[in-house]
Protein backbone atom coordinates (compact mmCIF):
# COMPACT_ATOMS: atom_id res chain seq x y z
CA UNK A 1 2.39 4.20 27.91
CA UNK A 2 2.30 0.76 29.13
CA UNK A 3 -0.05 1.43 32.20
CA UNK A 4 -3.43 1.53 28.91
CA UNK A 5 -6.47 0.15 30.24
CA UNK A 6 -7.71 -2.87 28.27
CA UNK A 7 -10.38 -0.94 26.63
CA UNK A 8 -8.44 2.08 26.01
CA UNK A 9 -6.08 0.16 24.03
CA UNK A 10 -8.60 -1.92 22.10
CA UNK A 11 -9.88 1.61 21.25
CA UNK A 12 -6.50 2.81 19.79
CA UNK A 13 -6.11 -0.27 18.43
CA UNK A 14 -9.54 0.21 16.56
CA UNK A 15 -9.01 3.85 15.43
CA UNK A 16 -5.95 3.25 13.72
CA UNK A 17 -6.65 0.15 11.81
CA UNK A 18 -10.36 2.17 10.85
CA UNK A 19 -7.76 5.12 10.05
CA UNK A 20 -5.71 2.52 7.90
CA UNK A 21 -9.09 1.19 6.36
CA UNK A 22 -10.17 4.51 5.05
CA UNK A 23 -6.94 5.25 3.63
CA UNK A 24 -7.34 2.74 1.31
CA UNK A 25 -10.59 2.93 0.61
CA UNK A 26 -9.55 6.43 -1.07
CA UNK A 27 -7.56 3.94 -3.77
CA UNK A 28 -10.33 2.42 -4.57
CA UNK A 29 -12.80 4.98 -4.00
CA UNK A 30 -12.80 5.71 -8.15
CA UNK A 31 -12.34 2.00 -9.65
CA UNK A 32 -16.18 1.65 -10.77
CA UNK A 33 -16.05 5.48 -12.57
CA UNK A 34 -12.87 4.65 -14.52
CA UNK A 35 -14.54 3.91 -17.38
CA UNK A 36 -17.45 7.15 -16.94
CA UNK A 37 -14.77 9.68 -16.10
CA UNK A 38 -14.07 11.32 -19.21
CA UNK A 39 -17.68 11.79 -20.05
CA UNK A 40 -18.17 13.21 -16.40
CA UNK A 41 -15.37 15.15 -16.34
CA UNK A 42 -15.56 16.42 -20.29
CA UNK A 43 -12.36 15.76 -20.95
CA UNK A 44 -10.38 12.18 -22.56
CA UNK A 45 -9.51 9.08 -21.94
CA UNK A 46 -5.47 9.85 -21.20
CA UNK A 47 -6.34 12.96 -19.02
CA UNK A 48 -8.79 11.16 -17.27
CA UNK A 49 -6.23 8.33 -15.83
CA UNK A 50 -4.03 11.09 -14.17
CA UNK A 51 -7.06 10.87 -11.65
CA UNK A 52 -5.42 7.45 -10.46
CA UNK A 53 -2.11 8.60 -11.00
CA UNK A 54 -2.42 11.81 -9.07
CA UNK A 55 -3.15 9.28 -5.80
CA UNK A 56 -0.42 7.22 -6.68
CA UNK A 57 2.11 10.05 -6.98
CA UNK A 58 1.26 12.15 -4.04
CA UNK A 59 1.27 9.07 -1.52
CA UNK A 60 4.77 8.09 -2.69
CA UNK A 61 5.91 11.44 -1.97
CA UNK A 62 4.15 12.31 1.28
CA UNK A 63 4.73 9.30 2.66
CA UNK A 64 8.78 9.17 3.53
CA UNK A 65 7.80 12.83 4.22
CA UNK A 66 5.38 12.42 6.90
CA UNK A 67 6.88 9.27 8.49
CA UNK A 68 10.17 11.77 9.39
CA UNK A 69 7.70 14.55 10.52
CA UNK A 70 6.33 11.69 13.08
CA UNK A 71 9.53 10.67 14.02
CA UNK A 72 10.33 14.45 14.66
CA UNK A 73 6.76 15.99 15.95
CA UNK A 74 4.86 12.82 17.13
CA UNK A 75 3.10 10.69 15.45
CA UNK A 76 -0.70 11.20 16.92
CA UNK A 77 0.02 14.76 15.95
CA UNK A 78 0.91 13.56 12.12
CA UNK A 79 -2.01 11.16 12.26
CA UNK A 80 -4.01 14.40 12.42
CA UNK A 81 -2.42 16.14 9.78
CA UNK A 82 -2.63 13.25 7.56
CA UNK A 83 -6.33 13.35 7.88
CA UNK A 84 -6.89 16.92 6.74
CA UNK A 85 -6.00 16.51 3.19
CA UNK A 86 -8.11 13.50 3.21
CA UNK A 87 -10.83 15.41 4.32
CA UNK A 88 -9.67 18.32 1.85
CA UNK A 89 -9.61 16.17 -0.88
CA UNK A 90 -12.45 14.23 -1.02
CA UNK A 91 -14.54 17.70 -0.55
CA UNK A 92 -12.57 19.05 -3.56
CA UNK A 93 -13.82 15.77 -5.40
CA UNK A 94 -17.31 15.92 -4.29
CA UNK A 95 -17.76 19.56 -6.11
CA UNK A 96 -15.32 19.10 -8.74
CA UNK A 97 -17.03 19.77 -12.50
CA UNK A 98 -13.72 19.09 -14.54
CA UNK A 99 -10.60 17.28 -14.81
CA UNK A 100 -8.58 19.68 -13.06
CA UNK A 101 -9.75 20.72 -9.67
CA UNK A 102 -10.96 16.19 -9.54
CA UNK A 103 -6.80 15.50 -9.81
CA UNK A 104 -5.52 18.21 -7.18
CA UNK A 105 -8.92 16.45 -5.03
CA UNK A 106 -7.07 13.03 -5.97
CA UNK A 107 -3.68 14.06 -5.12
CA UNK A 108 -4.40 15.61 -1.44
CA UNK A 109 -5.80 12.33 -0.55
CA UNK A 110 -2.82 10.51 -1.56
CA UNK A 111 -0.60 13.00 0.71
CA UNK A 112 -3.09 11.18 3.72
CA UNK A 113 -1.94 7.77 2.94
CA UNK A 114 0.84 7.75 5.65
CA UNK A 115 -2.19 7.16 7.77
CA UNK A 116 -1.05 3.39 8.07
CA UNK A 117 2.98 3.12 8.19
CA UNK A 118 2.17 6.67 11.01
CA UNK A 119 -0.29 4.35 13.18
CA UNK A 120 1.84 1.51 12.91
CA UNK A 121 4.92 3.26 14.58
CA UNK A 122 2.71 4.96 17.14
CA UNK A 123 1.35 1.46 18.05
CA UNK A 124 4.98 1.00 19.37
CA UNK A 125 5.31 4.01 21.63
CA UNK A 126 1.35 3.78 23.26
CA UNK A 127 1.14 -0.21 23.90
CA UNK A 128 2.63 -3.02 26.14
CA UNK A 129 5.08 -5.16 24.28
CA UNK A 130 2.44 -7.99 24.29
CA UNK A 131 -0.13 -7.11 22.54
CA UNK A 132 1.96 -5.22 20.32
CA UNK A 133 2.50 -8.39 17.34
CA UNK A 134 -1.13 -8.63 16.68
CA UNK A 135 -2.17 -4.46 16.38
CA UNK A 136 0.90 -4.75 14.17
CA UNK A 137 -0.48 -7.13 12.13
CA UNK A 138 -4.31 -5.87 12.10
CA UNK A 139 -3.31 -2.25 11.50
CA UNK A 140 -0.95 -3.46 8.88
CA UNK A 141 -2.93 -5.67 6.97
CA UNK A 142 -6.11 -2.79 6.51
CA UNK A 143 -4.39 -1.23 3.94
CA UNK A 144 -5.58 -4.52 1.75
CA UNK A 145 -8.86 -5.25 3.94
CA UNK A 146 -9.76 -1.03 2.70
CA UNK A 147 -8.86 -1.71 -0.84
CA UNK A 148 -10.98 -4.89 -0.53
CA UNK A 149 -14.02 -3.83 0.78
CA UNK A 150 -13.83 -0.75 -0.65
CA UNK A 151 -14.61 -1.84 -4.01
CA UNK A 152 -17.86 -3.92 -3.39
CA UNK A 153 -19.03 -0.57 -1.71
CA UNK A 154 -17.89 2.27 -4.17
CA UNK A 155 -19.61 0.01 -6.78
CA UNK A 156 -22.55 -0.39 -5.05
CA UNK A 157 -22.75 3.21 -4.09
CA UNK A 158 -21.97 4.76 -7.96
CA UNK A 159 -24.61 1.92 -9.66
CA UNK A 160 -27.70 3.46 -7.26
CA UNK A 161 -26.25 6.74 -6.17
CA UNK A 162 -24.68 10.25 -7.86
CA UNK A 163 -20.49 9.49 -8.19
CA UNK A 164 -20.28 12.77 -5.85
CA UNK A 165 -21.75 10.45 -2.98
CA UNK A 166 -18.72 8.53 -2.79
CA UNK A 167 -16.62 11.30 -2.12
CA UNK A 168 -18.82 13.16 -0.10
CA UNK A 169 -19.08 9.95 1.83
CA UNK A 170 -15.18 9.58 1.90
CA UNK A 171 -14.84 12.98 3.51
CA UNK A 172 -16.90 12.09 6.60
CA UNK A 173 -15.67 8.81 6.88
CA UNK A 174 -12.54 11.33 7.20
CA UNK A 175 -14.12 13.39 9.57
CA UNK A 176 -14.64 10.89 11.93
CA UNK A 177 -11.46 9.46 12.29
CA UNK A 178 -10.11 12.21 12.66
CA UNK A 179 -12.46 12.84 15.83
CA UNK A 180 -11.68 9.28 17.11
CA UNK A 181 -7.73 9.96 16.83
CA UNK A 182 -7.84 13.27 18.76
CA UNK A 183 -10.02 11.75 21.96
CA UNK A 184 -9.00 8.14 21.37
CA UNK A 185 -5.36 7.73 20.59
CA UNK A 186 -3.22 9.57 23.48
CA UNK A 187 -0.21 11.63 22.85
CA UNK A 188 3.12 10.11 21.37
CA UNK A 189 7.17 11.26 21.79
CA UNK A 190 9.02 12.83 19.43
CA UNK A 191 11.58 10.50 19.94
CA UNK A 192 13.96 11.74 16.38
CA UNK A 193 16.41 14.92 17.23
CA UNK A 194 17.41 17.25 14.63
CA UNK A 195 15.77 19.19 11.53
CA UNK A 196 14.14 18.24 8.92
CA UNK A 197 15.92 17.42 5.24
CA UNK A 198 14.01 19.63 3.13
CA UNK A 199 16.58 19.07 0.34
CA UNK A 200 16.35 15.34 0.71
CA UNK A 201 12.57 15.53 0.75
CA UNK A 202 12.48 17.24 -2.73
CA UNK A 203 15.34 15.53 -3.80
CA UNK A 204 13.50 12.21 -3.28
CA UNK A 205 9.99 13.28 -4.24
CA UNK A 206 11.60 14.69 -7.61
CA UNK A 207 13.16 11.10 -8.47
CA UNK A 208 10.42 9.29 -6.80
CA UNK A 209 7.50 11.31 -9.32
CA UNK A 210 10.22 10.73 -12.24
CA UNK A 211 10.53 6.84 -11.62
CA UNK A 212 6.51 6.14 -11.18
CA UNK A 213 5.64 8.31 -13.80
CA UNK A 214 7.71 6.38 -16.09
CA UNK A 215 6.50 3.03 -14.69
CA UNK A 216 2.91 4.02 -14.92
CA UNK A 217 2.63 6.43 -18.07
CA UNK A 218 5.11 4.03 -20.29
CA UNK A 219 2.42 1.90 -21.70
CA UNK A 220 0.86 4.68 -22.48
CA UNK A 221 3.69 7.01 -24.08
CA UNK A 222 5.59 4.14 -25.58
CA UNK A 223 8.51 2.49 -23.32
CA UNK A 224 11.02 3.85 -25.93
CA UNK A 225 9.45 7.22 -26.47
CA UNK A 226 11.85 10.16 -25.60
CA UNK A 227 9.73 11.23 -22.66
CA UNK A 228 9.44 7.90 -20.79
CA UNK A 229 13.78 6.95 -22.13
CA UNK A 230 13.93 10.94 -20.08
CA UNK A 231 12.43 10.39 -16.99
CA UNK A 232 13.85 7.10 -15.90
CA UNK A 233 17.25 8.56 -17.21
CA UNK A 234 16.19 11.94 -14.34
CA UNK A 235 15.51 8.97 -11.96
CA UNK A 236 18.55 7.29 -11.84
CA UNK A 237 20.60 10.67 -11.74
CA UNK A 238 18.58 12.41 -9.40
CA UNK A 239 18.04 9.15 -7.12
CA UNK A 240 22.28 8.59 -6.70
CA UNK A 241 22.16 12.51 -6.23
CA UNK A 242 19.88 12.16 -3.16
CA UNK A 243 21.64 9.35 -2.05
CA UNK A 244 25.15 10.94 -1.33
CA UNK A 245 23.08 13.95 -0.13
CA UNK A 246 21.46 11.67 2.46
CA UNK A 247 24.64 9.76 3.64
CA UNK A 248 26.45 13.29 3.58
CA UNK A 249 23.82 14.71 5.78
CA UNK A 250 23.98 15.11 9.62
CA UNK A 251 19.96 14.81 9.92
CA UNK A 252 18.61 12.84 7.05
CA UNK A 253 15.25 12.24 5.54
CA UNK A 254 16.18 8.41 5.61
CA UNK A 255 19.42 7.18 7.54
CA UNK A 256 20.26 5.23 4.33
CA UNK A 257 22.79 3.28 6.67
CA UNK A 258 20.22 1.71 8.87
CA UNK A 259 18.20 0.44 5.46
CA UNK A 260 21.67 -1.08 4.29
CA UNK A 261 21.30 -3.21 7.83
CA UNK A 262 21.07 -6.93 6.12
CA UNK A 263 17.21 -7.35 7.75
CA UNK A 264 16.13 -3.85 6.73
CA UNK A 265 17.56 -4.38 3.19
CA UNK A 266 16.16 -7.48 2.62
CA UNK A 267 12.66 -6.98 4.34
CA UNK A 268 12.34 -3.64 1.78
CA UNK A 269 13.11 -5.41 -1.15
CA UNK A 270 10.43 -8.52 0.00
CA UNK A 271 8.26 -5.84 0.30
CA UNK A 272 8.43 -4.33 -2.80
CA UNK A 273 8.01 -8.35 -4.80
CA UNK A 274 5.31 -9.00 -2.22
CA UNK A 275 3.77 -5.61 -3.44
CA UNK A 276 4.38 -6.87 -7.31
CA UNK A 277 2.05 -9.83 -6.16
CA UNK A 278 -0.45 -8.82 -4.08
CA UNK A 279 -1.34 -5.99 -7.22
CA UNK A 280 -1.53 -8.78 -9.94
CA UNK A 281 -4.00 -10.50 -9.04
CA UNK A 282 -6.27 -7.48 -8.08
CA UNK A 283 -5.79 -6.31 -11.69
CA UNK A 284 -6.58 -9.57 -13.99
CA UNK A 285 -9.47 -11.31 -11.44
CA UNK A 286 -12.32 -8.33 -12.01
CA UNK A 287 -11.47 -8.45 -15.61
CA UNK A 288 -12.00 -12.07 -15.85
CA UNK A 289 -15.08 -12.04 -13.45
CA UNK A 290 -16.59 -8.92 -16.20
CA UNK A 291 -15.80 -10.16 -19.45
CA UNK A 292 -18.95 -11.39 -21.27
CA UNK A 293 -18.83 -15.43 -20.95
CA UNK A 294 -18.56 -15.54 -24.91
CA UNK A 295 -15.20 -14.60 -24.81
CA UNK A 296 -14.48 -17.82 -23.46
CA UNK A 297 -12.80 -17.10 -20.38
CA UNK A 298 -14.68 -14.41 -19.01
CA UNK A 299 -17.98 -14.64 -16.46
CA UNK A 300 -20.50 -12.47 -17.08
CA UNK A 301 -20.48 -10.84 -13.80
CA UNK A 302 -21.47 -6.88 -12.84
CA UNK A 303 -19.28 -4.69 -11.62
CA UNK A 304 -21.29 -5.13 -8.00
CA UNK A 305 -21.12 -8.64 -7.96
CA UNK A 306 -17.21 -8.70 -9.12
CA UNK A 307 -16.80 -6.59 -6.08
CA UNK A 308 -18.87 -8.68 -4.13
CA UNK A 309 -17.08 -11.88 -5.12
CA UNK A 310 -13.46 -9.97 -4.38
CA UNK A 311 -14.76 -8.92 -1.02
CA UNK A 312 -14.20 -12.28 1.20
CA UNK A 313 -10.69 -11.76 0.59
CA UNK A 314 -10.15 -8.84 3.15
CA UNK A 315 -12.49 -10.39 5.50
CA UNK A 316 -9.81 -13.21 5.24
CA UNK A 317 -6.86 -10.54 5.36
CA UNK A 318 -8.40 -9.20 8.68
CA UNK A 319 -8.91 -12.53 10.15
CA UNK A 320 -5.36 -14.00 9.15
CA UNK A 321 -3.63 -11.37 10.90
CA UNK A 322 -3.65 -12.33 13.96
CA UNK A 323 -2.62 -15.61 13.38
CA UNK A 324 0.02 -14.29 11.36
CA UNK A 325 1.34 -12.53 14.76
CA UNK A 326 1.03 -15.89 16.64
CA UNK A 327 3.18 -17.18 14.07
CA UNK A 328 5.60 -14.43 14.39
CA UNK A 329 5.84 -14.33 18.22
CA UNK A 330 6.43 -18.32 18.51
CA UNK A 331 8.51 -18.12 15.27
CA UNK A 332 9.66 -14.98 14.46
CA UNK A 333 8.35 -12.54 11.45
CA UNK A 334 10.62 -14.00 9.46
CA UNK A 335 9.27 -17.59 8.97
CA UNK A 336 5.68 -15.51 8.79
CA UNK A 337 6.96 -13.81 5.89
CA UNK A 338 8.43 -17.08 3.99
CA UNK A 339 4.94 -18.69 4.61
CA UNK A 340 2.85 -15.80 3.47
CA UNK A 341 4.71 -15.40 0.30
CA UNK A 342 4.65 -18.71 0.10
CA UNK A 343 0.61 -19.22 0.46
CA UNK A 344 0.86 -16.14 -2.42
CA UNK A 345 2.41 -18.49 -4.73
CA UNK A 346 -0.08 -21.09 -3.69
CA UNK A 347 -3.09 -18.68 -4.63
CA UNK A 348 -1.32 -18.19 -7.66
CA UNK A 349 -0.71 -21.98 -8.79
CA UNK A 350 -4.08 -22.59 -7.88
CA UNK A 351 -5.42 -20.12 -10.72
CA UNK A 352 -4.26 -22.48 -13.51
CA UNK A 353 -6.71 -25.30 -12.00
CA UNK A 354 -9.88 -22.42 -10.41
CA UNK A 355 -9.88 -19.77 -13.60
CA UNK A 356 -12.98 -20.98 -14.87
CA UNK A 357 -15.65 -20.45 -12.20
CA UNK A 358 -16.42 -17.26 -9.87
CA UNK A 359 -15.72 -20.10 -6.71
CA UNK A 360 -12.71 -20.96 -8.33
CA UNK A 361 -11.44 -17.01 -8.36
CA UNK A 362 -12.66 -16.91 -4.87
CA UNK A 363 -10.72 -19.62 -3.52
CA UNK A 364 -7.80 -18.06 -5.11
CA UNK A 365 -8.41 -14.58 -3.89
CA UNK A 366 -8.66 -15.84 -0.98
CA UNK A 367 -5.68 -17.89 -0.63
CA UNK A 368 -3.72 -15.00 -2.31
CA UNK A 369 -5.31 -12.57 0.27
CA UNK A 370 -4.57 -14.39 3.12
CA UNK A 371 -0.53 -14.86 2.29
CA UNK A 372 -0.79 -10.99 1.84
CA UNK A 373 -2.13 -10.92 5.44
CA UNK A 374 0.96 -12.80 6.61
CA UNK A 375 3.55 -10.87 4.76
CA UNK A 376 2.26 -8.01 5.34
CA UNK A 377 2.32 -8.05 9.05
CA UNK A 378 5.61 -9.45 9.27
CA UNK A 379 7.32 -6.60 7.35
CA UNK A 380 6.41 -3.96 10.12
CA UNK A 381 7.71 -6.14 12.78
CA UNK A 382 11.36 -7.19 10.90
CA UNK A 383 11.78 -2.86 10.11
CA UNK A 384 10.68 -2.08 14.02
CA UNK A 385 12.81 -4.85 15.79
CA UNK A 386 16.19 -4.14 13.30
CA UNK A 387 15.85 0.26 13.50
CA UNK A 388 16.21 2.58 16.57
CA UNK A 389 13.14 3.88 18.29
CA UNK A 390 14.17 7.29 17.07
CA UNK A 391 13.39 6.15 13.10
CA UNK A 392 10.12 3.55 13.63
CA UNK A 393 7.99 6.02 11.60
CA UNK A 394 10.50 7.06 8.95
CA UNK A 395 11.37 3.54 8.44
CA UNK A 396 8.24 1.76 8.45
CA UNK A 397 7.09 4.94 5.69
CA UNK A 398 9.98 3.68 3.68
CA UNK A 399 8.82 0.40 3.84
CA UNK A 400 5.44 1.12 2.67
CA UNK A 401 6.94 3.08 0.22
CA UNK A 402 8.74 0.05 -1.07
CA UNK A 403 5.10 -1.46 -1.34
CA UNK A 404 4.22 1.37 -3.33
CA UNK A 405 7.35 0.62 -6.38
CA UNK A 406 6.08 -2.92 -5.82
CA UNK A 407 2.41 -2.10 -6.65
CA UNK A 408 3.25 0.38 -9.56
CA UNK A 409 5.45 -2.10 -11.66
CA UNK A 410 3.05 -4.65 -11.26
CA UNK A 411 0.69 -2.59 -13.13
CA UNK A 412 3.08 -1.83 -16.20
CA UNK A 413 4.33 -5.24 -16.19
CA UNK A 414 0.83 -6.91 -15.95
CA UNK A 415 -0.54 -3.66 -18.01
CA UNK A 416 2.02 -5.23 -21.14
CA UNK A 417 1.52 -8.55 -20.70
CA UNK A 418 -2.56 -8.20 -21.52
CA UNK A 419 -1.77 -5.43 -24.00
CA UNK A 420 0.72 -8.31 -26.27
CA UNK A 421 -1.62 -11.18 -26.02
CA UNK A 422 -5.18 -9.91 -26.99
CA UNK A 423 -8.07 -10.97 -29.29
CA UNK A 424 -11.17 -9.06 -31.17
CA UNK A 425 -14.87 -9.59 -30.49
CA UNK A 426 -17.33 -7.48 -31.71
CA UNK A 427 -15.11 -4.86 -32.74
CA UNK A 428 -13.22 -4.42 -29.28
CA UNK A 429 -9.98 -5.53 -28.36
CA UNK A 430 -9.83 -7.79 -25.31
CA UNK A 431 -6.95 -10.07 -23.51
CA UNK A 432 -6.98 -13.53 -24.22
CA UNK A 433 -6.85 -16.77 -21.65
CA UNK A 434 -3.25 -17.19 -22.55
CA UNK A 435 -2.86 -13.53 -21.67
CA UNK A 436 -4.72 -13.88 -17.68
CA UNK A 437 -2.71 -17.01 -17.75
CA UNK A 438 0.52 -15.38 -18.06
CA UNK A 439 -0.04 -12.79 -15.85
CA UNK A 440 -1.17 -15.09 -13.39
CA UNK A 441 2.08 -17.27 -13.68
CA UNK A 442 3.98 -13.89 -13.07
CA UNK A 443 2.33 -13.80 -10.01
CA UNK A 444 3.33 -16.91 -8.68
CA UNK A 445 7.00 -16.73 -9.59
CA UNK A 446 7.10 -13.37 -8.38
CA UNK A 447 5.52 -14.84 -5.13
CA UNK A 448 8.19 -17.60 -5.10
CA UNK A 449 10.85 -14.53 -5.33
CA UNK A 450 9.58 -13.49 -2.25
CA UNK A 451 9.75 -16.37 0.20
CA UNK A 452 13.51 -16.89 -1.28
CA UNK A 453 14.62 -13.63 -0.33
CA UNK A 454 12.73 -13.69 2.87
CA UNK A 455 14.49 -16.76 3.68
CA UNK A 456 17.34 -14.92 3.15
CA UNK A 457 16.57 -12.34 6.45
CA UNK A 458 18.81 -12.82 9.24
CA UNK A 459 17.01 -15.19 12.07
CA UNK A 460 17.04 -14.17 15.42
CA UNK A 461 19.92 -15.26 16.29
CA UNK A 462 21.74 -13.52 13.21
CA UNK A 463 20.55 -9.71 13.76
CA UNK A 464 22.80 -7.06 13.85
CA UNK A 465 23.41 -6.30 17.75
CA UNK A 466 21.94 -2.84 19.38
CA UNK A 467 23.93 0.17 18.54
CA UNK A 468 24.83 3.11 21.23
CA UNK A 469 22.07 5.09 19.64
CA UNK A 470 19.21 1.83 19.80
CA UNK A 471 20.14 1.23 23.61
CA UNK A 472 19.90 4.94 24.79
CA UNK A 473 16.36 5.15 22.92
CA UNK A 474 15.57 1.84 24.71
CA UNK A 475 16.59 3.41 28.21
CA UNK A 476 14.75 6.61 27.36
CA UNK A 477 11.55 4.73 26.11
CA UNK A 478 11.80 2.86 29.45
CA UNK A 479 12.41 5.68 32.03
């Protein structure tokens, strides 16, 4: 796999960080109809949100899922799979007339969101070790640079243009990667052995669906209400359940033992805070940017310009990666972790001094955006250099799941924090300064969190040495 021309691997380099890009563009893809969705759909307010949660569910799920199926079938050949239900999906938006057939649209694209933690793991098998920190980094970081630019456009697109554009739009953006991974991206190893854990896949989708639906329906049902109390109590049970059933089993979904491994343990549970951080800022800065100016902390701005404003940041995100891999190759990921969390935190601070301006929130989105370029390509790199070549998709899936948690508690949390400090004008009820304040603040100590337990990742000289299993995938990845 080495012997890639130049070109050939700029061009797989290219389709898989486009592939990542559209990915998230599907989370974004509804953001400027949130509001429009129950009178489109003809149905309320609470049913309409599931459209959001659908996504959010199914990618949780699918993703551990497909990562093994890599791991076990190839990952080019996943890649491909993982673009039919985006393609599937989006068509099943485009022509959908009510709430129903517009979730099960919602949900297949979520099942294609192991698009990114897939295309990272093939990056390892189809290029040469050196260029292999910075297509880590670039593919890593366009999950944020899709969810970025993604919202400038789906704005743009739903002010001037029927809603069903977007999707149709979606599904040929779909299309097309597709096409460019099956001439483009050449044929990976199945390097995993064994059968797949259908029990542990349904094990840990069940508790998986039970914990997020919790997390994202509590504000909603009441955190004390029997149902919400219920399914974090299913979590927990079914969650330990599935873990003895993993570390019982011969051919596991996830080898729990290599994510106890000190670097894997602590880069999953950075990547879950980092997740917490990089979602809070995305929720309070286009409400701030929105709100009419006589509210007193809000800007006046249309949804199209909010998105517009919000859009430097992934063009920052793309162009920080790189450097990020620089860092990590003269450095290792781990200091590039620390200092992205740590230019987070900076974003964050910076909020308390920038909140009253659109240049202001720019600057900060910015400087938040770029520490989530940083971070974000360091986490691949600390999963692939601590797990056997065997597990690179499954692991790095896990790890993006861990993003996932991350994301979906910063919601709730940030989702409560607006809902307790609030004000009325003109009859609505709206979150105060104090409230975008606080949230903010979260941010930034949640940020701080990060760097402290990335500093607490073993260095280079402090990882865990190969096991019998890592040097005979080594020797076979060689021959």
């Amino acid at each position: 796999m080495a012997g890639l021309s130049e070109a050939r691997a700029e061009g797989v380099v290219g389709v898989l960080a486009a592939a990542g890009i559209v990915a998230a563009l599907m989370q974004t893809l509804v953001v400027p109809l949130i509001g429009e969705l129950p009178k489109l759909l003809g149905t309320t307010p609470s049913n309409a949100s599931w459209v959001i949660t659908a996504t959010l569910l199914a990618g949780a799920v699918a993703t551990p899922i497909t990562g093994r199926l890599g791991d076990l079938y190839g990952k080019r050949r996943m890649l491909l799979v993982c673009t039919v239900p985006l393609i599937a999906g989006s068509v099943v938006c485009a022509l959908a007339s009510s709430v129903l057939p517009m979730i099960v649209g919602r949900g297949l694209q979520g099942i294609g969101m192991g698009i990114v933690p897939l295309g990272i793991s093939a990056l390892r098998d189809v290029l040469p070790a050196e260029r292999l920190g910075t297509s880590i980094a670039v593919m890593s970081a366009s999950m944020g640079i899709g969810g970025a630019l993604g919202l400038p456009i789906a704005a743009a697109v739903a002010q001037n243009a029927s809603w069903r554009v977007l999707f149709w739009g979606a599904a040929a953006l779909s299309a097309v990667v597709a096409a460019l991974i099956w001439v483009l991206v050449p044929a990976t190893p199945a390097r995993g052995s064994g059968g797949f854990d259908v029990l542990g896949a349904i094990g840990l989708g069940t508790g998986l669906v039970c914990l997020l639906l919790g997390v994202s329906k509590g504000g909603d049902w009441g955190w004390t209400s029997p149902t919400t109390i219920g399914l974090f109590a299913a979590a927990v049970v079914v969650l330990a359940l599935w873990g003895w059933w993993e570390l019982a089993s011969r051919d596991p979904l996830v080898d729990l033992r290599v994510t106890a491994r000190k670097q894997v343990l602590l880069t999953n549970a950075a990547s879950v805070v980092v997740g917490f951080a990089m979602y809070a800022q995305s929720l309070i800065v286009p409400q701030i940017m929105q709100l009419p100016a006589a509210t007193g902390c809000g800007l006046g701005q249309s949804m199209i310009a909010m998105g517009l404003w919000m859009a430097p940041g992934g063009v920052v995100m793309m162009a920080i990666s790189p450097l990020g891999a620089r860092l990590s190759t003269a450095r290792g990921p781990k200091v590039t972790l620390v200092a992205g969390s740590a230019v987070i935190a900076l974003g964050y601070a910076s909020s308390m001094a920038l909140l009253g301006s659109s240049w202001g929130l720019l600057v900060m989105t910015c400087l938040c955006s770029a520490g989530v370029g940083l971070a974000y390509g360091a986490m691949p790199a600390l999963i692939m250099s601590a797990v056997p070549l065997s597990e690179t998709a499954s692991a790095n899936s896990f790890n993006t799941l861990m993003r996932s948690v991350g994301t979906t508690v910063s919601a709730a949390v940030v989702g409560v924090v607006l809902a307790q400090m609030t004000t009325q004008l003109g009859g609505h009820t709206i979150p105060t300064e104090a409230g975008f304040r606080t949230g903010l603040l979260i941010g930034c100590g949640v940020a701080v969190l990060a760097a402290l337990i990335a500093l607490a990742i073993p260095g280079r000289r402090a990882q865990a040495a190969p096991t019998e299993n890592d040097a005979r995938d080594m020797a076979a990845a060689n021959a």
